[in-house]
PDB file of N, CA and C in Angstrom:
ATOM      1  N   UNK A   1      18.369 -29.572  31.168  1.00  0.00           N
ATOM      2  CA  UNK A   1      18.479 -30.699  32.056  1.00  0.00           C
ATOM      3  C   UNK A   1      19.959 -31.106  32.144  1.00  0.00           C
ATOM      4  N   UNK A   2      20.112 -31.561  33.168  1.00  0.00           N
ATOM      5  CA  UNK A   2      21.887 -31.627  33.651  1.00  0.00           C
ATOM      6  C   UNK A   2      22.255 -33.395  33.215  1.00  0.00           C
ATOM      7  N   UNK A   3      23.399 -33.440  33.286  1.00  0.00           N
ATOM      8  CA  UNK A   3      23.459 -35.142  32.601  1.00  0.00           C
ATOM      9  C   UNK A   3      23.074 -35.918  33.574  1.00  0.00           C
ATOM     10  N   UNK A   4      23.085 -35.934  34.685  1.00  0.00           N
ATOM     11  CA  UNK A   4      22.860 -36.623  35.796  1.00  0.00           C
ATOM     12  C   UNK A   4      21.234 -36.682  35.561  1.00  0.00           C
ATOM     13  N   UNK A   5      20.398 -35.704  35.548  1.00  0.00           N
ATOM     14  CA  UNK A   5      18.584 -35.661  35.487  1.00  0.00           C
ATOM     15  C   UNK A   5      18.632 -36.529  34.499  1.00  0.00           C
ATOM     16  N   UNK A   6      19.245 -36.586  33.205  1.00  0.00           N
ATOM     17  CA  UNK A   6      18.908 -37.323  32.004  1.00  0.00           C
ATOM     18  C   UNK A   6      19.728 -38.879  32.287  1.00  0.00           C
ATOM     19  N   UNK A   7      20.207 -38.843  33.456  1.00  0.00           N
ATOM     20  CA  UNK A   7      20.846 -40.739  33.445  1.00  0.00           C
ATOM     21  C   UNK A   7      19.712 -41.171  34.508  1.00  0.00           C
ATOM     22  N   UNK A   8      19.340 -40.208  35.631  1.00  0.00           N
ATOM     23  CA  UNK A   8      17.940 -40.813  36.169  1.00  0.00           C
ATOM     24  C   UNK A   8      16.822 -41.119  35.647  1.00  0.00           C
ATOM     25  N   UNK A   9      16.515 -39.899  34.673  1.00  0.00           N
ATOM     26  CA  UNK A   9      15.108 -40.247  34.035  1.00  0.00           C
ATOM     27  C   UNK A   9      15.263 -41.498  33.162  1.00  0.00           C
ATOM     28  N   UNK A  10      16.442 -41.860  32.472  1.00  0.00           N
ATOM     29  CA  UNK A  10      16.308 -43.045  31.717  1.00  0.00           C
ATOM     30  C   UNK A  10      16.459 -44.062  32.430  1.00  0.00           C
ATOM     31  N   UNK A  11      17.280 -44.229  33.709  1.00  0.00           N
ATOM     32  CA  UNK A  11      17.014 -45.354  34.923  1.00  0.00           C
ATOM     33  C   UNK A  11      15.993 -45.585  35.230  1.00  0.00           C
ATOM     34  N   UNK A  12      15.008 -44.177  35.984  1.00  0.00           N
ATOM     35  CA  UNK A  12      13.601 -44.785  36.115  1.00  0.00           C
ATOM     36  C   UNK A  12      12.631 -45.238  35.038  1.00  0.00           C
ATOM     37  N   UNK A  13      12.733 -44.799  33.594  1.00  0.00           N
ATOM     38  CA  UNK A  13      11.821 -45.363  32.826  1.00  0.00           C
ATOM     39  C   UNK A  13      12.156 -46.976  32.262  1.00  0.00           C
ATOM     40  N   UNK A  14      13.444 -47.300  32.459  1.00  0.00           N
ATOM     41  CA  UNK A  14      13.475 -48.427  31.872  1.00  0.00           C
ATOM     42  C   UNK A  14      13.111 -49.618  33.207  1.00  0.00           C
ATOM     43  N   UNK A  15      13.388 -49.096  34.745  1.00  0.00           N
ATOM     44  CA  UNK A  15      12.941 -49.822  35.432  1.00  0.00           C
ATOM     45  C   UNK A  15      11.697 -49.860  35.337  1.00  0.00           C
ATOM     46  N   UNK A  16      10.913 -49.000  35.470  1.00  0.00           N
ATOM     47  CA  UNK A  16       8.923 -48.829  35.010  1.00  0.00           C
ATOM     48  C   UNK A  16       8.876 -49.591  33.919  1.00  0.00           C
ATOM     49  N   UNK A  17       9.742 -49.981  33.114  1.00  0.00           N
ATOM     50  CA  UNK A  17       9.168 -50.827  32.024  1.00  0.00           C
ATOM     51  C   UNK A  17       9.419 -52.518  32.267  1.00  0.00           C
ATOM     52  N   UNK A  18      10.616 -52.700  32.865  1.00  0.00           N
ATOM     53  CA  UNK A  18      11.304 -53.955  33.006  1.00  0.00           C
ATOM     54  C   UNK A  18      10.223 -54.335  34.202  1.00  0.00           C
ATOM     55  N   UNK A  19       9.262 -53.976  35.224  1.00  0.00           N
ATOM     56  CA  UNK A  19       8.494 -54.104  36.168  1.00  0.00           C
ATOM     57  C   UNK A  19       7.301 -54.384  35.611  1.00  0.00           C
ATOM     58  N   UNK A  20       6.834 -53.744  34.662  1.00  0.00           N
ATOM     59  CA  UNK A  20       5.330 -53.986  34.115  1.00  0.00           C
ATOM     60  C   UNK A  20       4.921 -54.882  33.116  1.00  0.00           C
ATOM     61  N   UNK A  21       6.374 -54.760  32.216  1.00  0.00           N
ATOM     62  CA  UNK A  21       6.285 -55.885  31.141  1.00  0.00           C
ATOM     63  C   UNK A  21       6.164 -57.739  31.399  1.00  0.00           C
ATOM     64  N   UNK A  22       5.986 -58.188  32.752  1.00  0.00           N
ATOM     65  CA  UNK A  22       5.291 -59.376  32.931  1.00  0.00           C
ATOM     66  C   UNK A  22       3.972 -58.784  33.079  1.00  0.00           C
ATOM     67  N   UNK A  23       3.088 -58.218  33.718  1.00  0.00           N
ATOM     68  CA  UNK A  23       1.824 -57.421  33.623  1.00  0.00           C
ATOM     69  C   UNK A  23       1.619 -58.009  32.444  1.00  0.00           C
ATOM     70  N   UNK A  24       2.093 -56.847  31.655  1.00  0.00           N
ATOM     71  CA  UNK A  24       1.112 -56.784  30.099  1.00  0.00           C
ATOM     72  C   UNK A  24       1.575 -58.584  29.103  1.00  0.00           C
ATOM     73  N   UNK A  25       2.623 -58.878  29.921  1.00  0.00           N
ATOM     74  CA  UNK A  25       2.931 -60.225  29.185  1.00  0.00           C
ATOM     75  C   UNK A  25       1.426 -61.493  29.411  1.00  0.00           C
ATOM     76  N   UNK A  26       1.478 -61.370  30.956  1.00  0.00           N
ATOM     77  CA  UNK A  26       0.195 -62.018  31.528  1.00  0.00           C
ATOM     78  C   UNK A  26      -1.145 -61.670  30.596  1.00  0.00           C
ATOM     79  N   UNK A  27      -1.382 -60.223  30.845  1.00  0.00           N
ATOM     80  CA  UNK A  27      -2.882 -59.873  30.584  1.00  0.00           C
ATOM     81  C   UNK A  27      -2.637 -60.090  28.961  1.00  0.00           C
ATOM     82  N   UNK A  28      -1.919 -59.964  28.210  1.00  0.00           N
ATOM     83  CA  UNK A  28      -1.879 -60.210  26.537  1.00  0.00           C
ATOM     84  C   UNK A  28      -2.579 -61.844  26.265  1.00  0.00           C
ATOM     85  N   UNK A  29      -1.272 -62.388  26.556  1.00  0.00           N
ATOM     86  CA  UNK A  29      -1.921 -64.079  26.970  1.00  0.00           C
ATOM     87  C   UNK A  29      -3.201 -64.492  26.968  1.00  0.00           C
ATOM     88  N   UNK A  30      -3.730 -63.907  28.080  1.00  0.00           N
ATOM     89  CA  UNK A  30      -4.788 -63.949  28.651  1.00  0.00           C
ATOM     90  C   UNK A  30      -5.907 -63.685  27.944  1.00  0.00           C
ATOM     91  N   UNK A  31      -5.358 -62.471  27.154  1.00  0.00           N
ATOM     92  CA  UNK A  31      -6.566 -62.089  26.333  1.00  0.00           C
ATOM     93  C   UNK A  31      -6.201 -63.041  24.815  1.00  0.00           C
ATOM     94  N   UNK A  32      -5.526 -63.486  24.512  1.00  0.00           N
ATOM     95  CA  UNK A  32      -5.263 -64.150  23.292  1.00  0.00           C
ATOM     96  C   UNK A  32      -5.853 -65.604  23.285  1.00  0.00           C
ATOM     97  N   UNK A  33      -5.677 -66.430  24.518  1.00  0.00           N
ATOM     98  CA  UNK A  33      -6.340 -67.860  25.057  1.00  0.00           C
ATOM     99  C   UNK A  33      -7.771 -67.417  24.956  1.00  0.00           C
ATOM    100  N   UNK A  34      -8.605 -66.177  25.594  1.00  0.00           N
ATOM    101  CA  UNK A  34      -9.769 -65.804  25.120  1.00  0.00           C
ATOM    102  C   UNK A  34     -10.168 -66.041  24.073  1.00  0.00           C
ATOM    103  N   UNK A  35      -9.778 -65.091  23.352  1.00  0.00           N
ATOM    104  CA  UNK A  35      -9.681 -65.147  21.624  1.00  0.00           C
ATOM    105  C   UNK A  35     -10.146 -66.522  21.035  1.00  0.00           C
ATOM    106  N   UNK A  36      -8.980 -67.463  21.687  1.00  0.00           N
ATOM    107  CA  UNK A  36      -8.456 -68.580  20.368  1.00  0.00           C
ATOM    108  C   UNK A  36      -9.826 -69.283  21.119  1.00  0.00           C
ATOM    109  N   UNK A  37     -10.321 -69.116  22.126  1.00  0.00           N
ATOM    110  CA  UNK A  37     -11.413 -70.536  22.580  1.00  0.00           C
ATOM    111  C   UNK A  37     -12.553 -70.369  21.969  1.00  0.00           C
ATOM    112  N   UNK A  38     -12.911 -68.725  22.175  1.00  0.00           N
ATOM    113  CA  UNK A  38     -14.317 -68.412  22.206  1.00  0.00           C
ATOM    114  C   UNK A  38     -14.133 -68.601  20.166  1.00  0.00           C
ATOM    115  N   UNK A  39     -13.244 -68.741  19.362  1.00  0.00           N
ATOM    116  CA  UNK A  39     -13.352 -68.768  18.395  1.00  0.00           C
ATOM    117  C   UNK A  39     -13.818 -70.370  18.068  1.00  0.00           C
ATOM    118  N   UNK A  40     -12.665 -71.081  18.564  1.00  0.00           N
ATOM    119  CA  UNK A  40     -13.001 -72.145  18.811  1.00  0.00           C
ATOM    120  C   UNK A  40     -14.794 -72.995  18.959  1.00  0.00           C
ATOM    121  N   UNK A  41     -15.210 -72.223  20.197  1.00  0.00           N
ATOM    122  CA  UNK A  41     -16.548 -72.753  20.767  1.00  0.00           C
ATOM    123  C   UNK A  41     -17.802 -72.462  19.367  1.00  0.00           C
ATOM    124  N   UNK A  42     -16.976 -70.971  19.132  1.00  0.00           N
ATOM    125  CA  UNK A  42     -17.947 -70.642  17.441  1.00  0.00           C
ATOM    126  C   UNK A  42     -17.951 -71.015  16.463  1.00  0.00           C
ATOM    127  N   UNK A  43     -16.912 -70.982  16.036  1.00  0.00           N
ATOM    128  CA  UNK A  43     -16.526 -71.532  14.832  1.00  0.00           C
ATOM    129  C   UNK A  43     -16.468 -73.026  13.922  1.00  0.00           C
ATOM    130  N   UNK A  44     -15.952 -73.807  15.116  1.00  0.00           N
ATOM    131  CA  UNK A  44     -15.671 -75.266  14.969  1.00  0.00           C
ATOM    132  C   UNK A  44     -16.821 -76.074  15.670  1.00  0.00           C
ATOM    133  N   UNK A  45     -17.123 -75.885  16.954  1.00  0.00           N
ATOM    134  CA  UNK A  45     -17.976 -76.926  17.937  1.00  0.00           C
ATOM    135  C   UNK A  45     -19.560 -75.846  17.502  1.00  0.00           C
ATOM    136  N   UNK A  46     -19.926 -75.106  16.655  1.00  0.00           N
ATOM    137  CA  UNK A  46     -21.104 -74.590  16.547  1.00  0.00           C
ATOM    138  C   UNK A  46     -21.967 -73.787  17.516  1.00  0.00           C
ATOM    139  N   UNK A  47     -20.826 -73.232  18.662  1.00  0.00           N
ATOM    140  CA  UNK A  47     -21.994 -72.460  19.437  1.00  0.00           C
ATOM    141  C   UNK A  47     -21.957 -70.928  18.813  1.00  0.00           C
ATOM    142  N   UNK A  48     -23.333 -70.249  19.101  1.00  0.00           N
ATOM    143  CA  UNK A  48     -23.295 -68.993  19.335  1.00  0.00           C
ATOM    144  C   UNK A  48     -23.133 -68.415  20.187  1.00  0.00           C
ATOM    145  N   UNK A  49     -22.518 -67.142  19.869  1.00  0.00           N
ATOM    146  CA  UNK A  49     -21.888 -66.482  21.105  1.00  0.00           C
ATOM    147  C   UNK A  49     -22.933 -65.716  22.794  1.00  0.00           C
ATOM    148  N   UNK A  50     -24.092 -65.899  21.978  1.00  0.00           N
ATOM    149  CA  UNK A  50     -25.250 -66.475  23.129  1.00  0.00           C
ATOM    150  C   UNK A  50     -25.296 -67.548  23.842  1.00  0.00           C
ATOM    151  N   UNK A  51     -24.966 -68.159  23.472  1.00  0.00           N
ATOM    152  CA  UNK A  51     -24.633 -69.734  24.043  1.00  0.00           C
ATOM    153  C   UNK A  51     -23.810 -69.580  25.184  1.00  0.00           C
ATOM    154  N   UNK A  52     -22.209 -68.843  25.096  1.00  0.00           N
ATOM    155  CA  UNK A  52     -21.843 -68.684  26.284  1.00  0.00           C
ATOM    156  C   UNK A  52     -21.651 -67.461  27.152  1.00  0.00           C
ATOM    157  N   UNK A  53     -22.113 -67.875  28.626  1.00  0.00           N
ATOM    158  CA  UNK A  53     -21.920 -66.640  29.513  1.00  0.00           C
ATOM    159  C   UNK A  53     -20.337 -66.291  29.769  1.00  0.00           C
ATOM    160  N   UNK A  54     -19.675 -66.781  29.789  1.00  0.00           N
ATOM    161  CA  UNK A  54     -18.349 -66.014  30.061  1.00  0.00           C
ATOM    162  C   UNK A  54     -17.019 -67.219  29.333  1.00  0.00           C
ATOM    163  N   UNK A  55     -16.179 -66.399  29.210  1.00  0.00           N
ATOM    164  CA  UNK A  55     -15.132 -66.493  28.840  1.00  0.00           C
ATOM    165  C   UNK A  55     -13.800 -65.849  29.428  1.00  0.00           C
ATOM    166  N   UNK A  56     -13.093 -66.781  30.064  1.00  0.00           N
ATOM    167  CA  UNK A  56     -11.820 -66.298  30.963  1.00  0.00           C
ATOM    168  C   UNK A  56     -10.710 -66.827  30.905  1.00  0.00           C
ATOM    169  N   UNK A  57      -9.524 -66.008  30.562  1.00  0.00           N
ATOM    170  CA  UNK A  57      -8.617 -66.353  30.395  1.00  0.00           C
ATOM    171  C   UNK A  57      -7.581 -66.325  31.593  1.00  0.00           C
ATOM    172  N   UNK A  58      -6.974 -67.157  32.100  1.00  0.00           N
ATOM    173  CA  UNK A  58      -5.909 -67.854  33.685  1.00  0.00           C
ATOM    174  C   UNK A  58      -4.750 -68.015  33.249  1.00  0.00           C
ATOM    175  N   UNK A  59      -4.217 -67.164  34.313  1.00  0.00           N
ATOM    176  CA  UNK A  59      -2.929 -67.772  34.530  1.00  0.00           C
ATOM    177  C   UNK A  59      -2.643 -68.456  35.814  1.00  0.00           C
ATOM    178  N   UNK A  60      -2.233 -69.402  35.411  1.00  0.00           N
ATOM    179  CA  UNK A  60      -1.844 -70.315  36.749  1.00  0.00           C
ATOM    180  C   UNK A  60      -0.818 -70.771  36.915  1.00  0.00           C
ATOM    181  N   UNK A  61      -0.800 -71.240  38.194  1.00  0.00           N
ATOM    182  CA  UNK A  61       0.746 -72.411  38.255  1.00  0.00           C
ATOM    183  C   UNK A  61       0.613 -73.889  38.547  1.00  0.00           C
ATOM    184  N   UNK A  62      -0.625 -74.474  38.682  1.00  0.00           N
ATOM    185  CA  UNK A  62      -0.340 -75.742  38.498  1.00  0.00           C
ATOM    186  C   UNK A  62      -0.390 -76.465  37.441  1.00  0.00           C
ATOM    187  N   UNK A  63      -1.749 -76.105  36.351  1.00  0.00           N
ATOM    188  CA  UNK A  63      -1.777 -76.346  35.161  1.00  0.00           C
ATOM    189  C   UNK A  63      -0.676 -76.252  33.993  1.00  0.00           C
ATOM    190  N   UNK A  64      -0.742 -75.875  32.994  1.00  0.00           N
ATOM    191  CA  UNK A  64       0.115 -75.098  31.881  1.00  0.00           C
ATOM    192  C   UNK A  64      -0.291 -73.617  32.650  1.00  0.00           C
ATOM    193  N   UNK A  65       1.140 -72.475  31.904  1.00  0.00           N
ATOM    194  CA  UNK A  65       0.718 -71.069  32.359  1.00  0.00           C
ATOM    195  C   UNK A  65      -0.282 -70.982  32.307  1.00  0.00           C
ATOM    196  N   UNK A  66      -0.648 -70.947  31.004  1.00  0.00           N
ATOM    197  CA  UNK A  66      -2.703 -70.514  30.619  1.00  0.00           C
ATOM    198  C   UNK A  66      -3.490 -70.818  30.231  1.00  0.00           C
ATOM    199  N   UNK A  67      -4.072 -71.115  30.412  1.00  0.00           N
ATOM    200  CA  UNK A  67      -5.991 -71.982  30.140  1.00  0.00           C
ATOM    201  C   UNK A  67      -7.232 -71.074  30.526  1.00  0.00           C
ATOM    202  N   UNK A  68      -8.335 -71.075  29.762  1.00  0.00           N
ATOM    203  CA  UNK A  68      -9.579 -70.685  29.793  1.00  0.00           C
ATOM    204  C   UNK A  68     -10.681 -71.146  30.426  1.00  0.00           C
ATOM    205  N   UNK A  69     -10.869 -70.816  31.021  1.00  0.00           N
ATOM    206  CA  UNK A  69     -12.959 -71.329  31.767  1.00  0.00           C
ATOM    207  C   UNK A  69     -13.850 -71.016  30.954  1.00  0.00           C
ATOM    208  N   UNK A  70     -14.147 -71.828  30.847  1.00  0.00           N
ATOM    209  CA  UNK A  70     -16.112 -71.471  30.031  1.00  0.00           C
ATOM    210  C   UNK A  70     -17.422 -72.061  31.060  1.00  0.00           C
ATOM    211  N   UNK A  71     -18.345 -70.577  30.643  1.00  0.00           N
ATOM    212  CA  UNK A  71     -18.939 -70.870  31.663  1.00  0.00           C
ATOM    213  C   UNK A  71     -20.493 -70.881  30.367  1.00  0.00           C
ATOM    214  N   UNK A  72     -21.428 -71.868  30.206  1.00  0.00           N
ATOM    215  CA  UNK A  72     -22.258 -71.795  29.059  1.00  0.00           C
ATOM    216  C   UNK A  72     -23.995 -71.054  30.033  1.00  0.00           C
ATOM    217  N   UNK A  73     -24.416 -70.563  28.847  1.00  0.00           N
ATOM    218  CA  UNK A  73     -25.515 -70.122  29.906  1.00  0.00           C
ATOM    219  C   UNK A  73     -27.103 -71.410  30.099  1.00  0.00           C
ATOM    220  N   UNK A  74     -26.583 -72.917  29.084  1.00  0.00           N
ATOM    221  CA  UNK A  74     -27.247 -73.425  29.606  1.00  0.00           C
ATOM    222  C   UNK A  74     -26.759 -74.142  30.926  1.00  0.00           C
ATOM    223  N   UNK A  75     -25.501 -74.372  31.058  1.00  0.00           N
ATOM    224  CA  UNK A  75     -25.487 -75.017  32.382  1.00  0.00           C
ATOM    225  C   UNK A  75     -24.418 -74.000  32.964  1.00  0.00           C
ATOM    226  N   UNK A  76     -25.290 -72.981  33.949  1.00  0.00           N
ATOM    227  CA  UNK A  76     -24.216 -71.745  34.546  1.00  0.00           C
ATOM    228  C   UNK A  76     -23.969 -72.432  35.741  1.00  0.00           C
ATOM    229  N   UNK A  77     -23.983 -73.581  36.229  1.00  0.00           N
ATOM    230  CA  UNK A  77     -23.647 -73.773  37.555  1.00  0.00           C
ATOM    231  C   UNK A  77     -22.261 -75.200  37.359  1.00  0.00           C
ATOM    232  N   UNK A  78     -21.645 -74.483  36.056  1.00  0.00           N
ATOM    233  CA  UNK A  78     -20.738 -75.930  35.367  1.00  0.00           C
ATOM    234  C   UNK A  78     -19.281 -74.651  35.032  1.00  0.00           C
ATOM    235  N   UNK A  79     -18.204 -75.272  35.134  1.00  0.00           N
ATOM    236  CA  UNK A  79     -17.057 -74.396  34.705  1.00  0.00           C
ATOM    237  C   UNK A  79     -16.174 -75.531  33.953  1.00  0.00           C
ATOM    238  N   UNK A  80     -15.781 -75.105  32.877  1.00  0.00           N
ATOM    239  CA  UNK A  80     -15.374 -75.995  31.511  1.00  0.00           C
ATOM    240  C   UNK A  80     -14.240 -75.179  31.943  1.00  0.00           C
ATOM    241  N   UNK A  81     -12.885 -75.997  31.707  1.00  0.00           N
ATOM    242  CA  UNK A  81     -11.511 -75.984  31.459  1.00  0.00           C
ATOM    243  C   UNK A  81     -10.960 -76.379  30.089  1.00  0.00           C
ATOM    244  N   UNK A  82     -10.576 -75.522  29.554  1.00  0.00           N
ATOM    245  CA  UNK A  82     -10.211 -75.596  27.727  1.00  0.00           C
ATOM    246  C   UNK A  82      -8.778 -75.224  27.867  1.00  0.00           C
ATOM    247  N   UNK A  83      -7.956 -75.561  27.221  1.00  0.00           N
ATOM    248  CA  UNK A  83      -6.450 -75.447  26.624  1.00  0.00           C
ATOM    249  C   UNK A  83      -6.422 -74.539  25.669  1.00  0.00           C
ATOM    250  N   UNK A  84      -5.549 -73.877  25.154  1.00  0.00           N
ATOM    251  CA  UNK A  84      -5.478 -73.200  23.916  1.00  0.00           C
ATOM    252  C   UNK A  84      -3.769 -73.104  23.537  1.00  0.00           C
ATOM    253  N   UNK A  85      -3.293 -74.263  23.479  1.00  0.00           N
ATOM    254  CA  UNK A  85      -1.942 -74.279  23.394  1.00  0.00           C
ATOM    255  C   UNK A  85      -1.227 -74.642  21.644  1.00  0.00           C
ATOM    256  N   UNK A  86      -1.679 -75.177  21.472  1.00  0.00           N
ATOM    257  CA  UNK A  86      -1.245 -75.629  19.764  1.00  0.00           C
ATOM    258  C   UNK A  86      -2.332 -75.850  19.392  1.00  0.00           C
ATOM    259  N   UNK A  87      -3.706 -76.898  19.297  1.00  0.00           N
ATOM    260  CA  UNK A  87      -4.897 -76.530  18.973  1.00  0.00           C
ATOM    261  C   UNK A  87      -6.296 -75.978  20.291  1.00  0.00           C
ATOM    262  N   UNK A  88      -7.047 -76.126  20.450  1.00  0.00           N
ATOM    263  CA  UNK A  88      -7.690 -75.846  21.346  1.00  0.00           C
ATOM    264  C   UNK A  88      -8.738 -76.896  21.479  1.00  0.00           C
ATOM    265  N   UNK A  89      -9.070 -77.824  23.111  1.00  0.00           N
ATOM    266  CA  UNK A  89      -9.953 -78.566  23.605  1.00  0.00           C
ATOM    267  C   UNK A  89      -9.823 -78.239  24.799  1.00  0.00           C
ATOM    268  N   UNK A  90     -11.054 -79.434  24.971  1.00  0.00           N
ATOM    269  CA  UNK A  90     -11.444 -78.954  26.270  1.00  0.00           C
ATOM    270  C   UNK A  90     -10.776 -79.962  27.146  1.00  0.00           C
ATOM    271  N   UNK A  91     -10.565 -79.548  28.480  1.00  0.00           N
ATOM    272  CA  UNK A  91      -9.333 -80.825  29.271  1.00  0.00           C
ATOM    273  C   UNK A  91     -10.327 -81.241  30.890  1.00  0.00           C
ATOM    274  N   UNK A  92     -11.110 -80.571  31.237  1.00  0.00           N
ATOM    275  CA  UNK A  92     -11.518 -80.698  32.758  1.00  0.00           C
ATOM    276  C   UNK A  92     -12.910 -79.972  32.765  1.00  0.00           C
ATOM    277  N   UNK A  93     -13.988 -80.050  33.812  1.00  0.00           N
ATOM    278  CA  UNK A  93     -14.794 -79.059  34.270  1.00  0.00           C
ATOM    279  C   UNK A  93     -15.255 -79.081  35.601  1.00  0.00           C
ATOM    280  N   UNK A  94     -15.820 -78.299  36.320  1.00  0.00           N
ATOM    281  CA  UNK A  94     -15.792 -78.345  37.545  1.00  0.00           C
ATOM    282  C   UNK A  94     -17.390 -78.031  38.101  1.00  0.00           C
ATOM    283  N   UNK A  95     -18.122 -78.237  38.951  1.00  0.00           N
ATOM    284  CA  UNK A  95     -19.146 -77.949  39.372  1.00  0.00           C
ATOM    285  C   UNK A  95     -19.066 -76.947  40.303  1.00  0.00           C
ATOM    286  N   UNK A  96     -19.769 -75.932  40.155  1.00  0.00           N
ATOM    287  CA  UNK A  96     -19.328 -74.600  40.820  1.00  0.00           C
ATOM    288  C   UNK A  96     -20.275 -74.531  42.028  1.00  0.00           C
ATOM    289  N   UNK A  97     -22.070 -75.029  41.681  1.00  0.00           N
ATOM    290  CA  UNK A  97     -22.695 -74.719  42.428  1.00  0.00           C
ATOM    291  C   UNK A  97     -22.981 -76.144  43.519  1.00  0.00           C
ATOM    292  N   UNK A  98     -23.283 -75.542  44.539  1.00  0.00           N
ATOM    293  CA  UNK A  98     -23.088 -76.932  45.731  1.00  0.00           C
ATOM    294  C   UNK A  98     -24.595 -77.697  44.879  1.00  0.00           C
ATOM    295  N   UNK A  99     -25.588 -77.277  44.926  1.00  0.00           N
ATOM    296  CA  UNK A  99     -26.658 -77.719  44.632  1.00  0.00           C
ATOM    297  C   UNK A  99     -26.633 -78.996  43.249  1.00  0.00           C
ATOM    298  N   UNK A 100     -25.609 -78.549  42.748  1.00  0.00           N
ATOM    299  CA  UNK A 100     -25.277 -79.509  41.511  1.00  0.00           C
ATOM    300  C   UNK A 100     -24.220 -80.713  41.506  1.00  0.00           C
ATOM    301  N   UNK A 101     -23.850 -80.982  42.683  1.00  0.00           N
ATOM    302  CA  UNK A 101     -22.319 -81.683  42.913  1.00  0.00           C
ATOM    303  C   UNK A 101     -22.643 -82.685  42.358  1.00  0.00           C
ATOM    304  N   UNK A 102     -24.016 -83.297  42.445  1.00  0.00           N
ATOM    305  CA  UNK A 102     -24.194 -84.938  42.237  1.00  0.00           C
ATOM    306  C   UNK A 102     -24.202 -85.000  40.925  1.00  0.00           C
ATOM    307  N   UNK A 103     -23.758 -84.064  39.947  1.00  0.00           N
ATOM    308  CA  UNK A 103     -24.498 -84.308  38.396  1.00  0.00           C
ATOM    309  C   UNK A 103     -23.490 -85.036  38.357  1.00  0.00           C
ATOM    310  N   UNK A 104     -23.738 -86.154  36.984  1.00  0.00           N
ATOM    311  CA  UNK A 104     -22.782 -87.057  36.190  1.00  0.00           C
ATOM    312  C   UNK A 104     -22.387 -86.861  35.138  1.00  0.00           C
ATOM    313  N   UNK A 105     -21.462 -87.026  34.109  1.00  0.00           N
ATOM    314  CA  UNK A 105     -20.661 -86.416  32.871  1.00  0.00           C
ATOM    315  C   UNK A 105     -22.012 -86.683  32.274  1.00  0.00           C
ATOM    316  N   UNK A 106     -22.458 -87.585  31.877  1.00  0.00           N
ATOM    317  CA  UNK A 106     -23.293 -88.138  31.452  1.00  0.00           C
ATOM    318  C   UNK A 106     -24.707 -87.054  30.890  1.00  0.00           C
ATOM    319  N   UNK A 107     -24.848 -86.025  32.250  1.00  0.00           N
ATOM    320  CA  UNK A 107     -25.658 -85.481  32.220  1.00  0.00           C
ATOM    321  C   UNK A 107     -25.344 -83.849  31.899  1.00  0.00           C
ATOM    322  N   UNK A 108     -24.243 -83.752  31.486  1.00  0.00           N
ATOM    323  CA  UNK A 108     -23.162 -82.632  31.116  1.00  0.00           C
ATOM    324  C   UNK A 108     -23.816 -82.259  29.374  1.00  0.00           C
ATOM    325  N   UNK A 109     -24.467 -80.975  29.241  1.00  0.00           N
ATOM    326  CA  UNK A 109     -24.636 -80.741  28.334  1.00  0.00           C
ATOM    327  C   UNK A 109     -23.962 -80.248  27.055  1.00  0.00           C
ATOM    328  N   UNK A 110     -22.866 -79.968  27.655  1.00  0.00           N
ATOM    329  CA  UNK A 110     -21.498 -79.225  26.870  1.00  0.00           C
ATOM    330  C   UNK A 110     -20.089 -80.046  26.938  1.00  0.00           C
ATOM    331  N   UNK A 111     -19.962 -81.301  27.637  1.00  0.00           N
ATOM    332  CA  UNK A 111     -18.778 -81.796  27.760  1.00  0.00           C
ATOM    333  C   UNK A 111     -18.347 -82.269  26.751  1.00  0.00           C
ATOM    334  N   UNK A 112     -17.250 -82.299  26.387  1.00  0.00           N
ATOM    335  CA  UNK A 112     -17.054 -83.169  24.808  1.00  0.00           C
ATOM    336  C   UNK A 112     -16.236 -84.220  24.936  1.00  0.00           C
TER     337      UNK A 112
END
């Protein structure tokens, strides 16, 4: 290989890396806010991991970078907003399904 092939190939690999490494910065995150909630929801607040249908980790821009949704499988038509920044709670939830808009916190089986 001529010196010139070997100053391209190391140009293009470090650009392929300097390009992807927010990627894997995001999806790491993402999967780590997972982690820390669903440990959270188990560990500390007593659910089993039957208890919830999903677990998702966001990146956003209006909130903090990243926060989690929980979605529980007794109330699947409810989306829980959790933090996972220094300890982990829950901050917001949202009613997903139209049929449910009128519910009241009150009647929130998982809100804390």
């Amino acid at each position: 290989m001529t010196r010139l092939h070997k100053i391209v190939l190391i140009v293009s690999t470090l650009l392929i890396l300097i390009l992807i490494s927010p990627l894997i910065y995001v999806e790491v995150n993402k999967k780590i806010y997972e982690n820390r909630v669903t440990d959270y929801l188990v560990e500390e607040q007593g659910y089993e991991k039957e208890d919830i249908a999903s677990v998702k980790g966001v990146w956003g821009v209006k909130m903090p970078n990243f926060y989690t949704t929980v979605i529980f499988e007794n109330e699947p038509y409810v989306e829980y907003t959790y933090f996972a920044h220094n300890g982990v709670g829950q901050f917001d939830y949202e009613v997903i399904d139209g049929e449910h808009k009128e519910i009241n916190v009150e009647d929130l089986k998982n809100y804390e």
